[in-house]
Protein backbone atom coordinates (compact mmCIF):
# COMPACT_ATOMS: atom_id res chain seq x y z
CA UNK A 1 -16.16 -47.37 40.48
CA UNK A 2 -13.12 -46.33 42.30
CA UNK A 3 -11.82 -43.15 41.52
CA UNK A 4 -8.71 -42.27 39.76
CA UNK A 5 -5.63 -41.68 42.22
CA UNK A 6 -4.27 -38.39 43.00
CA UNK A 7 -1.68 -37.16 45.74
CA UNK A 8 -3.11 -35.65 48.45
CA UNK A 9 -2.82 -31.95 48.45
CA UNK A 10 -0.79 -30.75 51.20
CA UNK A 11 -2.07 -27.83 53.48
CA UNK A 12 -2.02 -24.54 53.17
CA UNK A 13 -0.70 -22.91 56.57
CA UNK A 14 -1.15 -19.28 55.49
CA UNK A 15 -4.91 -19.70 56.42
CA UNK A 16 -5.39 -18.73 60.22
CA UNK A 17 -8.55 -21.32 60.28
CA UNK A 18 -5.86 -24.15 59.26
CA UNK A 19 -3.50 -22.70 62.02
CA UNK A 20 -6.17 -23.30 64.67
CA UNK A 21 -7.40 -26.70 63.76
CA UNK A 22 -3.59 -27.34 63.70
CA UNK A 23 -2.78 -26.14 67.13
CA UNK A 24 -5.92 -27.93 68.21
CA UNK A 25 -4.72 -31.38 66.94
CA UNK A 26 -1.62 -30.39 68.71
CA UNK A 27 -3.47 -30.02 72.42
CA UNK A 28 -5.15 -33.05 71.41
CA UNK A 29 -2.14 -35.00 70.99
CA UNK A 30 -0.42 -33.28 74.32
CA UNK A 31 -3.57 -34.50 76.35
CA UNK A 32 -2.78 -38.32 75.42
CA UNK A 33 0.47 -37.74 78.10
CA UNK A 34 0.43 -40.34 80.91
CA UNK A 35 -1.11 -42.97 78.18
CA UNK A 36 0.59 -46.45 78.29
CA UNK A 37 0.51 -48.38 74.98
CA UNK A 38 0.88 -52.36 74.53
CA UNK A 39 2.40 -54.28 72.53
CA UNK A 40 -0.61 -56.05 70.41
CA UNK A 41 -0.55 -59.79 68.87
CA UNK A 42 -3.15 -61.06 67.28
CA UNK A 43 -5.64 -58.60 68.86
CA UNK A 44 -4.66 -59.41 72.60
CA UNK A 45 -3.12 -56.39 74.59
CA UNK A 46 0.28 -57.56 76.06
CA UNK A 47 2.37 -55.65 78.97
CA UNK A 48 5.71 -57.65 79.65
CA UNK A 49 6.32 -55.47 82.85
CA UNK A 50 9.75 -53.63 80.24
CA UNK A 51 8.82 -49.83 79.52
CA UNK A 52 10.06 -47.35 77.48
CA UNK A 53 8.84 -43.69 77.13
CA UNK A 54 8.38 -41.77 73.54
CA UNK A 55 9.46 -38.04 74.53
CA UNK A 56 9.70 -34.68 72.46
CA UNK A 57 13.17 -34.07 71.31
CA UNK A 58 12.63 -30.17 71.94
CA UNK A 59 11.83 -30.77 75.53
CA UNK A 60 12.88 -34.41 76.27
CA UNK A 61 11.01 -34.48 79.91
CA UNK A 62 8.19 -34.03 77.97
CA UNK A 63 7.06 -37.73 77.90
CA UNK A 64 4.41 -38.45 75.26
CA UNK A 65 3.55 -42.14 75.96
CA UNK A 66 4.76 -44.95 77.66
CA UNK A 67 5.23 -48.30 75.96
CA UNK A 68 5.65 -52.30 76.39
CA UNK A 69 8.92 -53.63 75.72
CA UNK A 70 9.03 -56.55 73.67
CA UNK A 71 11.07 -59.40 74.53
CA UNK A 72 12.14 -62.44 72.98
CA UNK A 73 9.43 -64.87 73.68
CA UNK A 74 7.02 -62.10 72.88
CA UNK A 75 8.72 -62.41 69.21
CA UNK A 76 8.74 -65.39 68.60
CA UNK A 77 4.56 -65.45 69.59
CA UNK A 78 4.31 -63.28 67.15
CA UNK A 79 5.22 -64.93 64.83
CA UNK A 80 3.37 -68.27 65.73
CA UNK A 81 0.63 -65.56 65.58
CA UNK A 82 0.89 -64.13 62.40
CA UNK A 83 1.92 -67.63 60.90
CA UNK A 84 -1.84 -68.67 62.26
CA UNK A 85 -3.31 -65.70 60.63
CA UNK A 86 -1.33 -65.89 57.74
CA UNK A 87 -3.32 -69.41 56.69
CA UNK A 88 -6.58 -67.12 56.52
CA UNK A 89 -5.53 -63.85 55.15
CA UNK A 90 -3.77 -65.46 52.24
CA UNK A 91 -7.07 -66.52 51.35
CA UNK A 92 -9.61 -62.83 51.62
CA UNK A 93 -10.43 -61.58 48.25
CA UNK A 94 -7.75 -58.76 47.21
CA UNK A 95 -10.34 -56.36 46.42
CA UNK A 96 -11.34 -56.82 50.04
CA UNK A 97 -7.80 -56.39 51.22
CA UNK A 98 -7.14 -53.48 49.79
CA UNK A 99 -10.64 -51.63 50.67
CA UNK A 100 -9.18 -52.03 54.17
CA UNK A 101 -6.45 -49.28 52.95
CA UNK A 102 -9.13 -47.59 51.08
CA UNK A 103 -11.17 -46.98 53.76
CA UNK A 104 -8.51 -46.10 56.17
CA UNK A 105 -6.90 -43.42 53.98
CA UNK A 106 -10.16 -42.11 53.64
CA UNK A 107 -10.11 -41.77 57.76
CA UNK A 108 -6.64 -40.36 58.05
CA UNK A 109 -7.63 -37.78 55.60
CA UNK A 110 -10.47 -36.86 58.03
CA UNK A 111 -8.39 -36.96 60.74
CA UNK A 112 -4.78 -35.45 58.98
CA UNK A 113 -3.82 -32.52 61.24
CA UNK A 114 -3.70 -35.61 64.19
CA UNK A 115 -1.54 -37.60 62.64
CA UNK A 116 1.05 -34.79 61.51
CA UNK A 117 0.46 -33.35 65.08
CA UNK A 118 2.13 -36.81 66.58
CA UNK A 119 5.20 -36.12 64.24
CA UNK A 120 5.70 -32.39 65.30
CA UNK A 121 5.91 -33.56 68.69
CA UNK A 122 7.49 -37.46 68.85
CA UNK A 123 9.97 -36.55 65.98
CA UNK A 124 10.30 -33.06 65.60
CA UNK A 125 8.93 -32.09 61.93
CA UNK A 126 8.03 -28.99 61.03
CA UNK A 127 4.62 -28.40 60.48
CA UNK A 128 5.06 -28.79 56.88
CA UNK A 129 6.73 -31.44 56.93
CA UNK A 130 4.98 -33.38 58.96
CA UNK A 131 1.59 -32.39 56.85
CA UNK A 132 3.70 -33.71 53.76
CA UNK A 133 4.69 -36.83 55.43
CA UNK A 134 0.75 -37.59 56.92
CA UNK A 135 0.11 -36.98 52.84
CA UNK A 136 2.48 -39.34 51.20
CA UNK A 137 1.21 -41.52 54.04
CA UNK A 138 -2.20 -41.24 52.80
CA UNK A 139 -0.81 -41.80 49.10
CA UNK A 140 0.51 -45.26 50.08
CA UNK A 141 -2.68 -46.26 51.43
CA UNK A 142 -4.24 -45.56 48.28
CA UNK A 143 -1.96 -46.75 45.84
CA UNK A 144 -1.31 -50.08 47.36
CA UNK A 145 -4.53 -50.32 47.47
CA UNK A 146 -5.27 -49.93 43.76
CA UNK A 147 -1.66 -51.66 42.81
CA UNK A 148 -3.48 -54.75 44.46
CA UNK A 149 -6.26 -54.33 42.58
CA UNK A 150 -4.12 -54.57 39.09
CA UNK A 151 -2.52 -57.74 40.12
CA UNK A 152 -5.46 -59.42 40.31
CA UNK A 153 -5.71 -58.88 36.34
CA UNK A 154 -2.26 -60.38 35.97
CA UNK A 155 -3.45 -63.17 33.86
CA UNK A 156 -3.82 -60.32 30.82
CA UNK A 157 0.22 -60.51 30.69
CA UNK A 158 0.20 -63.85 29.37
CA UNK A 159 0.05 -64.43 25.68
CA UNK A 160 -2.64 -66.75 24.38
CA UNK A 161 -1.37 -70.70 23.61
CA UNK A 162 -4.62 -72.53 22.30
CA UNK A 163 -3.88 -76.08 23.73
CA UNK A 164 -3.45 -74.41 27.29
CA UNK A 165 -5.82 -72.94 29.32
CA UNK A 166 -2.90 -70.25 31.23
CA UNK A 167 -3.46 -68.22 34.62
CA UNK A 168 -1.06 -66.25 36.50
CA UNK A 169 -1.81 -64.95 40.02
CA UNK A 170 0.42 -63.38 42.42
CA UNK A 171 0.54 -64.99 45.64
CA UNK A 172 1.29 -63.34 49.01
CA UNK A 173 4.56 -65.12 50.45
CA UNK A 174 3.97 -65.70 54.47
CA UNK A 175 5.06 -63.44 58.04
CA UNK A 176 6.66 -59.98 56.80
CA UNK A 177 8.70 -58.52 59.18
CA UNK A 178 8.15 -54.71 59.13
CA UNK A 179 11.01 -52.29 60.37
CA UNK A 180 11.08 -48.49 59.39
CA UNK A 181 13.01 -45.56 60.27
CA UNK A 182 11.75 -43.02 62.56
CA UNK A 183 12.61 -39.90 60.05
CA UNK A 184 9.32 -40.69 58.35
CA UNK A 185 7.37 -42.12 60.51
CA UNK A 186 4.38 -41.99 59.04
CA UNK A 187 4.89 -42.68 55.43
CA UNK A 188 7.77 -44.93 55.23
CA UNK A 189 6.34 -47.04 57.84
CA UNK A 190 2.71 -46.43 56.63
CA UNK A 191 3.67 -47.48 52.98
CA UNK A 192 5.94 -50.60 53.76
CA UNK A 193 3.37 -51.96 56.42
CA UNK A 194 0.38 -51.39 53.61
CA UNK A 195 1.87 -52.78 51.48
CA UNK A 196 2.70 -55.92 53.11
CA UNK A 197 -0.60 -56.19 54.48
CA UNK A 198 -2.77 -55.86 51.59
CA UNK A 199 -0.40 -58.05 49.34
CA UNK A 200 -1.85 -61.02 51.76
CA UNK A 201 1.00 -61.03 54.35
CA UNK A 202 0.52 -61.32 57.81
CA UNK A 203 2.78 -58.32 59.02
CA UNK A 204 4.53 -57.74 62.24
CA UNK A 205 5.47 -53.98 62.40
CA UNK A 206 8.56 -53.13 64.97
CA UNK A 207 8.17 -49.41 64.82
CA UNK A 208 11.33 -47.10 65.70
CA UNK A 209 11.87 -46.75 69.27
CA UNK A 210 11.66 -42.97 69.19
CA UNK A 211 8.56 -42.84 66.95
CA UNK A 212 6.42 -45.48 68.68
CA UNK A 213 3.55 -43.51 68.95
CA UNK A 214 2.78 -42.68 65.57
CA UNK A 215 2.99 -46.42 64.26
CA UNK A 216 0.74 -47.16 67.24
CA UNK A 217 -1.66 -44.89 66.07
CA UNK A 218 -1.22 -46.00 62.48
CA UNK A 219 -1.99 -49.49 63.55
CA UNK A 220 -4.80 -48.75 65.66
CA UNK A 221 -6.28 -47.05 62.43
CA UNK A 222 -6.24 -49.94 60.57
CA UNK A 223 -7.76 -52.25 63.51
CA UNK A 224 -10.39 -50.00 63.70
CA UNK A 225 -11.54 -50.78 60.54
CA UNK A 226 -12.01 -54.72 61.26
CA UNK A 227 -8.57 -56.04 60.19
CA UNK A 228 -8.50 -59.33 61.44
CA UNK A 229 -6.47 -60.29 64.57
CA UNK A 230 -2.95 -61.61 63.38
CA UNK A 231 -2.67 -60.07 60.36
CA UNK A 232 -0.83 -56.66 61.86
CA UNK A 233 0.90 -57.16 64.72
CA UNK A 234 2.50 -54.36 66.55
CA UNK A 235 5.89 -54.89 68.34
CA UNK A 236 7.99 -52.21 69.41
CA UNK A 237 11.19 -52.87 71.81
CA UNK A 238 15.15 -52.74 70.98
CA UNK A 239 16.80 -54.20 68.07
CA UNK A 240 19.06 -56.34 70.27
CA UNK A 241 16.46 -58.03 72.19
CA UNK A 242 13.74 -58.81 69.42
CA UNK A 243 15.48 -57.58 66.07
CA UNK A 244 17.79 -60.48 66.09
CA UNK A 245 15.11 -62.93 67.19
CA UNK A 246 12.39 -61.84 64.20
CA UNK A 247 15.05 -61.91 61.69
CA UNK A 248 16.29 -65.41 62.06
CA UNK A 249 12.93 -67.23 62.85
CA UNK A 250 12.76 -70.11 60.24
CA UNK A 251 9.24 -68.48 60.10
CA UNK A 252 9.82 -65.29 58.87
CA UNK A 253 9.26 -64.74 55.40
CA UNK A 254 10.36 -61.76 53.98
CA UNK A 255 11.97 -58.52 55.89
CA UNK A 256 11.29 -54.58 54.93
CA UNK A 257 13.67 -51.84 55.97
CA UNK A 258 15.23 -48.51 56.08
CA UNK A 259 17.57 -47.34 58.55
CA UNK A 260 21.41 -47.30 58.73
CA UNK A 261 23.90 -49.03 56.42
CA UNK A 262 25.34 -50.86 59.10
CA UNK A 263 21.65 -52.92 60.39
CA UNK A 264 20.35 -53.04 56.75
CA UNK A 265 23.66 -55.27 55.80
CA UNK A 266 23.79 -57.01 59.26
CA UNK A 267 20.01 -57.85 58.58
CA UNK A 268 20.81 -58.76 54.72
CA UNK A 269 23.58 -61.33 56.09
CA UNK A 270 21.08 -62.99 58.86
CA UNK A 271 18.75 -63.27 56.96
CA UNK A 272 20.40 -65.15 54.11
CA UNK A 273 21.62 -68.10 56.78
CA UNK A 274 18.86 -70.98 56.52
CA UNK A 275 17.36 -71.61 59.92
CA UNK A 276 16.68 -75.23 60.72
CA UNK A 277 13.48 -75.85 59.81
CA UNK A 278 13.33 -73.08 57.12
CA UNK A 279 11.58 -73.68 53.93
CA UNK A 280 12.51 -70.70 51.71
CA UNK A 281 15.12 -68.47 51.11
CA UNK A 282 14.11 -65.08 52.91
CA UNK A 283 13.70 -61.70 50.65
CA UNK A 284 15.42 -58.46 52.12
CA UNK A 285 14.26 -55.13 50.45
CA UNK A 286 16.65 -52.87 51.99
CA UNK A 287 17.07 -48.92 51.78
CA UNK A 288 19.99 -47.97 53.86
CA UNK A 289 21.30 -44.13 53.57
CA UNK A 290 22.68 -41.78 51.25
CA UNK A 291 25.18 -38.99 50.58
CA UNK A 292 23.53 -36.59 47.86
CA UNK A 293 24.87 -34.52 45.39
CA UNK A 294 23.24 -31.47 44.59
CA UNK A 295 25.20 -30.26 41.27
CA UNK A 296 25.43 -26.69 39.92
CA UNK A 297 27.25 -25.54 36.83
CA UNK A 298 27.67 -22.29 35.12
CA UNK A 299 24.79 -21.74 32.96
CA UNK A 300 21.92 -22.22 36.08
CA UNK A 301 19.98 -19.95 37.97
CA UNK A 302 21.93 -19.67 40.84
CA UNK A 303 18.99 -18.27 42.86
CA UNK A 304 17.03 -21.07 42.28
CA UNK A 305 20.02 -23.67 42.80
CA UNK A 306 20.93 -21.98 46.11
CA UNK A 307 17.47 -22.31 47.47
CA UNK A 308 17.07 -26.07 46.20
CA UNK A 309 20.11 -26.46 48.28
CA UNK A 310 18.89 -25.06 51.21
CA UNK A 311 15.48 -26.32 51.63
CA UNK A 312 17.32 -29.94 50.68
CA UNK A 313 20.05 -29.67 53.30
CA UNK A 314 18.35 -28.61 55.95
CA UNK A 315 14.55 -29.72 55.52
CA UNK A 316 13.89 -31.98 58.59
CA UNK A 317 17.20 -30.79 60.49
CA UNK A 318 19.34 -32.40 57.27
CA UNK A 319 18.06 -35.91 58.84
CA UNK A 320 16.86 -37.68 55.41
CA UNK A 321 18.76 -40.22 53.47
CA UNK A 322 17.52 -37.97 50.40
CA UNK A 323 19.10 -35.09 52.01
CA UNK A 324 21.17 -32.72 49.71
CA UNK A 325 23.99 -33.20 51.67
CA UNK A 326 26.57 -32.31 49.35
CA UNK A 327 26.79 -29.04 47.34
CA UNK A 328 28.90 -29.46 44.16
CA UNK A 329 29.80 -26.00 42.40
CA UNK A 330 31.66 -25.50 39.40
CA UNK A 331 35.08 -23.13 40.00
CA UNK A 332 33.04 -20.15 37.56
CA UNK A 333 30.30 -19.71 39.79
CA UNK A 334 32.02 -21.56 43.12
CA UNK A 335 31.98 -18.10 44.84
CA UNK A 336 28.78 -16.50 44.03
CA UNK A 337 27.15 -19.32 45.39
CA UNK A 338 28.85 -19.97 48.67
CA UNK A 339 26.93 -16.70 48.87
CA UNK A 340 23.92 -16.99 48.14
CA UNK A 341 23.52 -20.56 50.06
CA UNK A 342 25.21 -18.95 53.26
CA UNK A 343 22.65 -15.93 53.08
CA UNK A 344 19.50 -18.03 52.70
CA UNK A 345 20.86 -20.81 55.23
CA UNK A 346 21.09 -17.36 57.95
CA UNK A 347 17.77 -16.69 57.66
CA UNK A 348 16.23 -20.80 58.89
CA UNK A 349 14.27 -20.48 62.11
CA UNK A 350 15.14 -22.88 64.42
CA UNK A 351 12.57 -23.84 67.60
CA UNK A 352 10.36 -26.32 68.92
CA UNK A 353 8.35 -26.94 66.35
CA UNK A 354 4.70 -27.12 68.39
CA UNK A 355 5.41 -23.11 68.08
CA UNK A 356 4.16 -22.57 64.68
CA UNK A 357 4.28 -23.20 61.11
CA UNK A 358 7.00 -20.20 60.84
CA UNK A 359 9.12 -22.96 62.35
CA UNK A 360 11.97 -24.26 59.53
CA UNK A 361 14.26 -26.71 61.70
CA UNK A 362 13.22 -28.47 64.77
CA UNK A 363 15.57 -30.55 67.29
CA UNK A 364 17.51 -33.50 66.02
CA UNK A 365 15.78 -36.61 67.21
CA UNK A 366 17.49 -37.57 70.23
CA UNK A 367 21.02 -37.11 72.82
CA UNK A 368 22.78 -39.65 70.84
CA UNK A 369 22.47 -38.37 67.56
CA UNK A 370 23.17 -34.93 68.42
CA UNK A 371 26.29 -36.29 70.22
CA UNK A 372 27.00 -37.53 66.52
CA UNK A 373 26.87 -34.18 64.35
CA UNK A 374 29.01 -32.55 66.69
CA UNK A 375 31.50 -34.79 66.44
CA UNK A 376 31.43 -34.82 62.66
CA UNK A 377 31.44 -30.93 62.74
CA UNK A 378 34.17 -31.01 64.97
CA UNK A 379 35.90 -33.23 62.05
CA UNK A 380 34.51 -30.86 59.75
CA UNK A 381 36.51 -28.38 61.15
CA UNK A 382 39.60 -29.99 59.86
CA UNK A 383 38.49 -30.50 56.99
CA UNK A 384 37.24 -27.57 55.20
CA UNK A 385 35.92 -23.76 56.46
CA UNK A 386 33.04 -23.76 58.65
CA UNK A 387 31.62 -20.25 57.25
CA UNK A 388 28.00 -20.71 58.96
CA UNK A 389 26.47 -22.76 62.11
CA UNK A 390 28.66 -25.81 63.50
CA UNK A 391 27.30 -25.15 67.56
CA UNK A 392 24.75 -26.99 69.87
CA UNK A 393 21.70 -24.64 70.32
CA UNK A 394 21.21 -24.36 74.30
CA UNK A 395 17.66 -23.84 75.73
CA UNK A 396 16.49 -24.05 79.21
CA UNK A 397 14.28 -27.79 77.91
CA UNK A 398 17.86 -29.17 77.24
CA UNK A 399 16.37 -29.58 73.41
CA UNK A 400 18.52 -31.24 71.16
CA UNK A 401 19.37 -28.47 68.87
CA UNK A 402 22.26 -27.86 66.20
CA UNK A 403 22.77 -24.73 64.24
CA UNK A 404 22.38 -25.15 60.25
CA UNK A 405 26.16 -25.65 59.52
CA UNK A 406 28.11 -24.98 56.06
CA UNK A 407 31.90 -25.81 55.53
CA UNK A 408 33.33 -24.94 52.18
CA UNK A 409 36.02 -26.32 50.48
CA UNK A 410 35.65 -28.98 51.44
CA UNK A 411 37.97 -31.67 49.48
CA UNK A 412 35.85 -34.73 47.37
CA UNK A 413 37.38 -37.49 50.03
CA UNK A 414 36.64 -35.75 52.83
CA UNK A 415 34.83 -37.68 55.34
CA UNK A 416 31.93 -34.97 55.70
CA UNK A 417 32.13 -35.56 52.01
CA UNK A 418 31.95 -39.08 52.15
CA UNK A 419 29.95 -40.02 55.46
CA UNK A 420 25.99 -39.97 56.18
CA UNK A 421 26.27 -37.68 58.69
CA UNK A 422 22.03 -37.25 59.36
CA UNK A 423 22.22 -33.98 60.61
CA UNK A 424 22.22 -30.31 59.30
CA UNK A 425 25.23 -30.38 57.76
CA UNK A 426 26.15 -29.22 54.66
CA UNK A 427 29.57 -29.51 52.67
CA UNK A 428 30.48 -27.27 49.94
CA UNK A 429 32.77 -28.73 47.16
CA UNK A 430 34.44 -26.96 44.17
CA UNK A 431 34.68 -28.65 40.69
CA UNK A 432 36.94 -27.43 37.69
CA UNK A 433 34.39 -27.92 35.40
CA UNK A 434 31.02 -30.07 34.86
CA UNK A 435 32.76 -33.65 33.90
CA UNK A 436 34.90 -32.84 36.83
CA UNK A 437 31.71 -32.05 39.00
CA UNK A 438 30.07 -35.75 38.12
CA UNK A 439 32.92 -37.60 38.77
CA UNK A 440 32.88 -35.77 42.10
CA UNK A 441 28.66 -36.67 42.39
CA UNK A 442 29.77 -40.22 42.44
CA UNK A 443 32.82 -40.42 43.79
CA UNK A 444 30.63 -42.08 47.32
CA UNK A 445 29.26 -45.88 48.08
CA UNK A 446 25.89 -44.24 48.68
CA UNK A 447 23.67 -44.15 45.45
CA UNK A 448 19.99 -42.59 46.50
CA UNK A 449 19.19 -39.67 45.03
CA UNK A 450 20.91 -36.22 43.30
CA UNK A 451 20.24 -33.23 41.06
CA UNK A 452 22.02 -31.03 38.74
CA UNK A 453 21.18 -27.12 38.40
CA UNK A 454 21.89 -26.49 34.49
CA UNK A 455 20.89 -24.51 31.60
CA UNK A 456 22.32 -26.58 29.09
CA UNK A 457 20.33 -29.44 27.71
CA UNK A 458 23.85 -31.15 27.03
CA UNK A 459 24.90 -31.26 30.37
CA UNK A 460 21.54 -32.16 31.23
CA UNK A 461 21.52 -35.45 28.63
CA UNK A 462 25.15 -35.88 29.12
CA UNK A 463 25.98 -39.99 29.13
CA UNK A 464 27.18 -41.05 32.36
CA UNK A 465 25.39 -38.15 34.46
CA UNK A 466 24.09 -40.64 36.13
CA UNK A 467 24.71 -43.97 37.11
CA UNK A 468 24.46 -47.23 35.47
CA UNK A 469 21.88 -48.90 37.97
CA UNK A 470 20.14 -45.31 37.99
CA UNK A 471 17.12 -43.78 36.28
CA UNK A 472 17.29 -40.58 35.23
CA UNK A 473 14.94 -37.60 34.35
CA UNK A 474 15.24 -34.60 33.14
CA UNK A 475 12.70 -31.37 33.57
CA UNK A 476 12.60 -28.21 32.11
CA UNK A 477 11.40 -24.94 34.03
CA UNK A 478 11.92 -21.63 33.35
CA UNK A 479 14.89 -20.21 33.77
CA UNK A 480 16.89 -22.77 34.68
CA UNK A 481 16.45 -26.74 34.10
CA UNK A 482 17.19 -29.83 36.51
CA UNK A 483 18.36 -32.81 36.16
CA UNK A 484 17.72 -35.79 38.62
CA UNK A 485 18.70 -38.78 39.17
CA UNK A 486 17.03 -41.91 41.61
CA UNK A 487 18.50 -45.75 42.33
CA UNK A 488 16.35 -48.11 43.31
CA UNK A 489 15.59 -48.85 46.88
CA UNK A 490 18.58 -51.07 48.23
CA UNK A 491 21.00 -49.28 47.37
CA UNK A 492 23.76 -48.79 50.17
């Protein structure tokens, strides 16, 4: 009998016999440097004489791997490819599908410190954060697995109608194109391609191009345990050469992604144009960004709502689309927490994150994106008061630093108010009161995630705190209570 699911735990980097095996995954992943990765179809190793390099944002000569660049024709093979396989897999037993998952979580988990080692290195995590993101990783291999399991038993929905004999069975849909953000490389792209595979999809996977290696690796796991050829496909190469080409194939089934508001809607509008030869209308699930609102009012512990807003901010260099970009403070308390944030947000290490676990923020993940903090902080600057951070962090690597930065006052329709700006960047707003506060919370396009630090059940239950295509929670925790609220993925 399979056992009942539970999160893994994450790690506990006080122990010194943790920090070794750690550091030793580390060396382990540093010794893969010179390796040169294809692109893999249906099994067969393909090199289409296009590189790119995956290198460590803290030291970007530091090359980790070298990879194939796909092309077009490469594309569209794969897809002939998984459209082959796709006529088998559809076919395998879901309890066999997802024991592929099973049994692969059950080797990541072996091998954990490996995995998070890749994402301390190719994107930059902290130590913890990478461990957390190897975790949830490990999570979506599980639950997939046993959510596959439970639709087999769909047929118990249906009510009884004696003159019938009923069934309902979910069927997988065809070639699922696969494309995830490199911010968590591990589970976001772990869970989406999982998911896809063990619903009965053949999956082609087009990993970020700065987090190739840890797909790879992901991939390989899952090969390793007898997938059959076809069924995951692994593509890397630019959006502009292949994106396009996967996207419209009359072929192409269904597409999963996270990334920028910009690509998810340009993808959402390809997608919807019938191809010749297309049979179906193609499904988009979509998660593209988000400008959170982390909401305080008078009556919370102000401790505990500085420090949410500080480990949200600034986790993972600020660069999540659940990042708690956006402190809103009621006028009461406005100044006693500009304090207390600015004085926690001094104390953030900031370092190559291969140093140790004493590491908070790591580089931003590459030259471009650091190019485009600045710049917002430079709007920032004329915008509201920069009272903390706001430079480039030089080292002799040429890392790809940025100071945790705070403006204040920052007005509601400001654009580092407005804007997804992906970086560690945080803007402080004053509210007149708590109705004032929400309006402010979503007063933005984005809808992802938010909180509210309160001690009043009121404000807490308060109609409207959250919004109407939103479900919301509320917890209680000594002192203080929260309040948060989640849309669904595809939200802009």
């Amino acid at each position: 009998m399979l056992k009942e699911f539970r999160n893994e735990p994450l790690t506990d980097f006080s122990d010194p016999a943790t920090v070794k095996a750690f550091r030793a995954a580390l060396d382990t992943v540093k010794s893969w440097a010179g390796t040169t990765y294809p692109i893999v179809i249906g099994g067969e190793a393909i090199e289409t004489g296009q590189t790119f390099t995956s290198t460590n944002p803290a030291r970007p000569n530091e090359v980790l791997g070298t990879f194939a660049k796909g092309t077009r024709e490469v594309a569209e093979k794969a897809i002939e490819v998984a459209s082959k396989a796709f006529e088998t897999w559809r076919f395998v037993d879901p309890f066999e599908r997802a024991r592929y998952l099973l049994v692969a979580g059950e080797e990541m988990r072996r091998r954990k410190h490996e995995f998070s080692a890749i994402m301390v290195l190719e994107a930059g995590k902290s130590w913890v954060e990478a461990d957390a993101d190897t975790a949830e990783t490990i999570d979506f291999l599980e639950y997939y697995a046993r959510q596959m399991m439970r639709l087999t038993e769909a047929r118990k929905q249906l009510v009884p109608y004696p003159p019938e004999e009923l069934d309902l069975q979910y069927i997988p849909l065809g070639v699922g194109l696969v494309i995830p953000p490199w911010n968590f490389p591990g589970a976001i792209m772990g869970g989406m391609t999982s998911a896809s595979v063990v619903s009965g999809n053949a999956t082609i996977l087009k990993p970020a191009s700065a987090t190739p290696l840890i797909a790879y690796k992901f991939c390989e796991l899952l090969w390793d345990q007898g997938l059959p050829p076809g069924v995951l496909n692994y593509l890397p190469g630019p959006g502009g050469a292949i994106g396009d080409t996967l996207v419209d194939h009359p072929k192409t089934r269904f597409i999963a992604f996270t990334g920028s508001k910009e690509v998810g809607l340009r993808i959402h509008e390809r997608a919807a144009k019938a191809q010749p030869g297309q049979l179906w209308i193609k499904r988009t699930i979509l998660e593209m960004g988000g400008k959170d609102a982390v909401v305080v009012d008078a009556s919370a512990d102000l401790a505990a709502a500085a420090q949410g807003i500080v480990t949200s901010a600034f986790g993972f260099q600020g660069q999540k689309c659940s990042a708690g970009s956006r402190a809103i403070i009621v006028d009461a308390v406005y100044d006693d927490m500009v304090q207390k944030i600015v004085a926690r947000a001094e104390k953030l290490t900031v370092g190559a994150t291969d140093a140790g676990p004493e590491v908070y923020m790591g580089p931003v993940i590459d030259k471009s994106a650091m190019e485009t903090i600045l710049n917002y902080i430079d709007i920032g600057k004329g915008e509201g008061e920069l009272v903390l951070g706001g430079r480039k962090i030089d080292t002799p690597e040429g890392g790809y630093f940025i100071e945790p930065t705070i403006f204040v006052d920052v007005p509601r329709d400001a654009r580092i108010a407005q804007e997804e700006i992906f970086g560690p960047v945080l803007a402080v707003i004053k509210a007149k009161d708590f109705d004032d506060a929400l309006d402010i919370a979503n007063s933005t396009e984005y809808g992802l995630t938010g909180a509210v630090y309160s001690g009043s059940r009121a404000h807490l239950e308060k109609p409207g705190a959250c919004s109407t295509s939103a479900t919301c929670t509320s917890t209680a925790s000594a002192p203080g209570r929260s309040w948060a609220c989640t849309r669904s993925v595809g939200s802009t």
